[in-house]
C-alpha atoms as a PDB file:
ATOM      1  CA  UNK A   1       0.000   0.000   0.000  1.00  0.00           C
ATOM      2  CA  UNK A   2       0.958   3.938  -0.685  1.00  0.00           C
ATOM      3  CA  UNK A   3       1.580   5.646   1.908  1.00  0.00           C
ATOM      4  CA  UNK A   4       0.849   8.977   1.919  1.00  0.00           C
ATOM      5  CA  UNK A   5      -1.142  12.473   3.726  1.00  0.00           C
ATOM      6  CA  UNK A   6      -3.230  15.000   2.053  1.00  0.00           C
ATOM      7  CA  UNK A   7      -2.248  18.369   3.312  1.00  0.00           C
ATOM      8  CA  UNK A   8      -3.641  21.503   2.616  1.00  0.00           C
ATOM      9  CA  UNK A   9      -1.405  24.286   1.224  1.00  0.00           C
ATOM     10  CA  UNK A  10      -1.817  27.904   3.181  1.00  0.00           C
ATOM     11  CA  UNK A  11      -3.194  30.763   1.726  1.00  0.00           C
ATOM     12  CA  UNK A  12      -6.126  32.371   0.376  1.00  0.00           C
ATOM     13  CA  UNK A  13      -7.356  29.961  -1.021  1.00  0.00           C
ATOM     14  CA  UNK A  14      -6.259  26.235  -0.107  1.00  0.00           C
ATOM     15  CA  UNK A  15      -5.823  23.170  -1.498  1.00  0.00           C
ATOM     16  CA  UNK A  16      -4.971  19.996  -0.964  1.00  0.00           C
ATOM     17  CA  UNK A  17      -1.850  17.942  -1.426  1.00  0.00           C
ATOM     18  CA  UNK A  18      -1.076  14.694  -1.431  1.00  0.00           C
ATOM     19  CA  UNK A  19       2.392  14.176   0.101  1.00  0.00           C
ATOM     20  CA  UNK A  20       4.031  10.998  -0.494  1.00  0.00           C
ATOM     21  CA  UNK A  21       6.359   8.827   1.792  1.00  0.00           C
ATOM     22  CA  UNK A  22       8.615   7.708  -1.014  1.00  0.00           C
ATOM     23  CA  UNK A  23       9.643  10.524  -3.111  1.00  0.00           C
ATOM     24  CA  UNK A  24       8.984   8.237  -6.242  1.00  0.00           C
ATOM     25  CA  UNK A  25       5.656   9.104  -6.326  1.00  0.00           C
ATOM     26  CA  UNK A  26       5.608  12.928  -6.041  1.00  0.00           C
ATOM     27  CA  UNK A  27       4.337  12.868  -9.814  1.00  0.00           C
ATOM     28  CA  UNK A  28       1.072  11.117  -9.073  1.00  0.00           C
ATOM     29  CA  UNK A  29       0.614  14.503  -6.633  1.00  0.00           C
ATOM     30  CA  UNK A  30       1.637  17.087  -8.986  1.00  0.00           C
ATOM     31  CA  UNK A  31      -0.439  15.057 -11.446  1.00  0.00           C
ATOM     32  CA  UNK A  32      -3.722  15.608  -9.003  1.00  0.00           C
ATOM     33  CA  UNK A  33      -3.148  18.691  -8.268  1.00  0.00           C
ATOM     34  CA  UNK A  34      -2.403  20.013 -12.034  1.00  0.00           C
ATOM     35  CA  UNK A  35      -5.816  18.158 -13.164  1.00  0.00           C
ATOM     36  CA  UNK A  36      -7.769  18.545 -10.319  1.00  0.00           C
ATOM     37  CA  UNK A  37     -10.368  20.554 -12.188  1.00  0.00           C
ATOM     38  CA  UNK A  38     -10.932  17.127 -14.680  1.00  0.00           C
ATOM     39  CA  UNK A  39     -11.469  15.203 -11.068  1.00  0.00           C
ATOM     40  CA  UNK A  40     -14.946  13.896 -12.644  1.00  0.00           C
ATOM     41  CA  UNK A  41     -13.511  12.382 -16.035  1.00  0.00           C
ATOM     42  CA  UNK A  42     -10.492  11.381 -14.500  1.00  0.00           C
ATOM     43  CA  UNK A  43     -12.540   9.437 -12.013  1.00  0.00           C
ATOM     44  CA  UNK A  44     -14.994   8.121 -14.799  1.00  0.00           C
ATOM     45  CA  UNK A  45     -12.440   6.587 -16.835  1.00  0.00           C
ATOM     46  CA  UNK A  46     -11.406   4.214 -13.634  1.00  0.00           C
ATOM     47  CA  UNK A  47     -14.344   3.457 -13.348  1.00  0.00           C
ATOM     48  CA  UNK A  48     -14.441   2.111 -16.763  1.00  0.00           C
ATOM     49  CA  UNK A  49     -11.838   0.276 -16.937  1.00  0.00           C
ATOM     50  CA  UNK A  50     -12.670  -0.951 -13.392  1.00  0.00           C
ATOM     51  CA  UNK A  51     -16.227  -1.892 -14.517  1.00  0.00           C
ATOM     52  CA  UNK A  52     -14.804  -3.731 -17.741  1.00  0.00           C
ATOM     53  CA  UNK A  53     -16.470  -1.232 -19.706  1.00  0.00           C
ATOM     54  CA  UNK A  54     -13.271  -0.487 -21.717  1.00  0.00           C
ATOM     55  CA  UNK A  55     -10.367  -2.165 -21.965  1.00  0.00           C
ATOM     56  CA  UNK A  56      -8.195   1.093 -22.014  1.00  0.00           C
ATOM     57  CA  UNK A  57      -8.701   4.358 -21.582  1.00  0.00           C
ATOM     58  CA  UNK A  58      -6.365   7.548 -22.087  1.00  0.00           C
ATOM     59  CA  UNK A  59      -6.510  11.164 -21.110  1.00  0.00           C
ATOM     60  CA  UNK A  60      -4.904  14.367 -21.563  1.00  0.00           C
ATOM     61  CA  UNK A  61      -5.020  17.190 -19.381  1.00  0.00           C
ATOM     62  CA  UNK A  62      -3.058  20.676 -18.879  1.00  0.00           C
ATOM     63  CA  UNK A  63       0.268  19.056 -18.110  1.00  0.00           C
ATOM     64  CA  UNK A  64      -0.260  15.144 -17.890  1.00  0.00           C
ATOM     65  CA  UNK A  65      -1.479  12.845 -20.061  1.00  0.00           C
ATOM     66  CA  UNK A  66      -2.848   9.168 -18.359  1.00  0.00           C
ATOM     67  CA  UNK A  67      -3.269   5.973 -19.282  1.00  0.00           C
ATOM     68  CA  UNK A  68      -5.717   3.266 -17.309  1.00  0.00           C
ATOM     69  CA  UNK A  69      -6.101  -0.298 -18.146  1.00  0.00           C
ATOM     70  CA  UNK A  70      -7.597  -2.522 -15.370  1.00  0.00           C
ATOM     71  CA  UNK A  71      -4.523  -3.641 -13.711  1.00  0.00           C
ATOM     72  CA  UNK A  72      -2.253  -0.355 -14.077  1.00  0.00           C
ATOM     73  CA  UNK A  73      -2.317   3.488 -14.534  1.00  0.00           C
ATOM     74  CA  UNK A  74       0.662   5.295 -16.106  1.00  0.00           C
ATOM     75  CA  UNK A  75       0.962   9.158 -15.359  1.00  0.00           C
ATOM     76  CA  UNK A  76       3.509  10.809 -18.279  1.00  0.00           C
ATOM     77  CA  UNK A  77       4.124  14.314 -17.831  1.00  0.00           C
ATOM     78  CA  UNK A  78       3.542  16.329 -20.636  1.00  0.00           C
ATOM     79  CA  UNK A  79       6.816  18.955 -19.736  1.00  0.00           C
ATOM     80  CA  UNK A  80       9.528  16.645 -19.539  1.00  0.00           C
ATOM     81  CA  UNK A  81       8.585  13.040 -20.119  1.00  0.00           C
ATOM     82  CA  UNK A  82       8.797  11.934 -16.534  1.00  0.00           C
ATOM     83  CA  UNK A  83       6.850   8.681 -16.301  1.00  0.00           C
ATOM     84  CA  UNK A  84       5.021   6.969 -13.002  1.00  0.00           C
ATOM     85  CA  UNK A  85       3.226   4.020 -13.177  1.00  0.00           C
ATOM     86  CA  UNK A  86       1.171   2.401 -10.378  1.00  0.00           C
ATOM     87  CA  UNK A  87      -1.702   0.200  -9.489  1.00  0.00           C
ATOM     88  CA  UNK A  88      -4.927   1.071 -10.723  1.00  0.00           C
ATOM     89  CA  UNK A  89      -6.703   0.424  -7.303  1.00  0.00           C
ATOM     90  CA  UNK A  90      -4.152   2.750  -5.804  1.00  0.00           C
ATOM     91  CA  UNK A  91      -4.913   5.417  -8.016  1.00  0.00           C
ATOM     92  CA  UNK A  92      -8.357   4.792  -7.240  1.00  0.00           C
ATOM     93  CA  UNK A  93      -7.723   5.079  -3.661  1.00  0.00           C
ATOM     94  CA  UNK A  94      -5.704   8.233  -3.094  1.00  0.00           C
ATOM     95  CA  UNK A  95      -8.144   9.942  -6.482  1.00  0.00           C
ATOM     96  CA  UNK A  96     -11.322   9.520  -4.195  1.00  0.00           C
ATOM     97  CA  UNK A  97      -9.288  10.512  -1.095  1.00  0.00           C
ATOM     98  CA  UNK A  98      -8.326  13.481  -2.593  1.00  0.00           C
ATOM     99  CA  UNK A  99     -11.317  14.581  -4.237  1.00  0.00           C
ATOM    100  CA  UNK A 100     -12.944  14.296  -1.089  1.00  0.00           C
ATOM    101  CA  UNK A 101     -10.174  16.422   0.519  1.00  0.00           C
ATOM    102  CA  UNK A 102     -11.016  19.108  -2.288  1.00  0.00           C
ATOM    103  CA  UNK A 103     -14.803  18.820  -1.002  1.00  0.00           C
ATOM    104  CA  UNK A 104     -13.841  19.535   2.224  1.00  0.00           C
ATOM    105  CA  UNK A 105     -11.881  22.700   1.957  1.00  0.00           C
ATOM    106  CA  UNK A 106     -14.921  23.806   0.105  1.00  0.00           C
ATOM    107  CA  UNK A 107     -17.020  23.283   2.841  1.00  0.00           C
ATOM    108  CA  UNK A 108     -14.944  25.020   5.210  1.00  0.00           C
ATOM    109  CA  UNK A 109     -14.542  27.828   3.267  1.00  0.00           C
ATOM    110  CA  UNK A 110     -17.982  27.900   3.355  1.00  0.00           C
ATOM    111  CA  UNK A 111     -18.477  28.324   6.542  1.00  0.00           C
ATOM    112  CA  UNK A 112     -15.306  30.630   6.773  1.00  0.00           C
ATOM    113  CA  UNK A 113     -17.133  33.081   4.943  1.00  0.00           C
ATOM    114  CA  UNK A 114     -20.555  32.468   7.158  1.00  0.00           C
ATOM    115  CA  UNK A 115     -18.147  32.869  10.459  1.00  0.00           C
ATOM    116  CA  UNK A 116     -17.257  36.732   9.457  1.00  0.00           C
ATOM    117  CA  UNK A 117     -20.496  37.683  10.106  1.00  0.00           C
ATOM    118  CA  UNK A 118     -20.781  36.893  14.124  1.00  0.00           C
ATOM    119  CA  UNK A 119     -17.919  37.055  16.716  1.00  0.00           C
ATOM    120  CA  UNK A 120     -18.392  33.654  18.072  1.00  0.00           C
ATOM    121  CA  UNK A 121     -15.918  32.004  20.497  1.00  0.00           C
ATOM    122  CA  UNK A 122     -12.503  30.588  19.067  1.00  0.00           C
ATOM    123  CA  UNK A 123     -10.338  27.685  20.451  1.00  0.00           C
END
């Protein structure tokens, strides 16, 4: 298994980051984070492949380009070539972690914005 955290980076605006234990996989982060906007299609084509629906499926986004088959994923970086490949049910894994990760920042933004409005208590 991966190991990794999602962190959130500071700011305005954050989001989150998956941070990897072995430094090998820092491209499946800046892959997530680059695409995160294509979080829907990325997630539909595992599911496809996962479902036996296709027997491969490849997509290109602003800086990587993946390709899914049931077994693997392969993340190539569109910039300079740099190649990752990992279990499919991994990617599956730390994708829906993450997405849900960007759902919660949302969310507590959300209420960020809400909190402005009365000076509650703060721990």
């Amino acid at each position: 298994m991966i190991k990794y955290e999602i962190k959130a980076t500071s700011g305005e605006h954050p989001v989150p980051v998956v941070v990897f234990d072995d430094e090998g996989y820092d491209l499946l982060g800046e892959f997530l984070l680059a695409e995160r906007s294509f979080r829907r299609e990325i997630l539909s084509q595992i599911n496809e492949v996962d479902l036996n629906l296709s027997e491969k499926e490849c997509f290109t986004g602003n800086a990587f380009t993946l390709e899914t088959n049931k077994s693997t994923c392969k993340i190539i970086s569109n910039i300079n070539g740099g190649e990752l490949v990992l279990d499919t049910a991994d990617f599956k894994q730390i994708l829906l972690d993450y997405i849900y990760a960007l759902r919660e920042i949302k969310v507590m933004e959300k209420m960020k914005s809400h909190e402005h409005h009365h000076h509650g208590h703060h721990e």
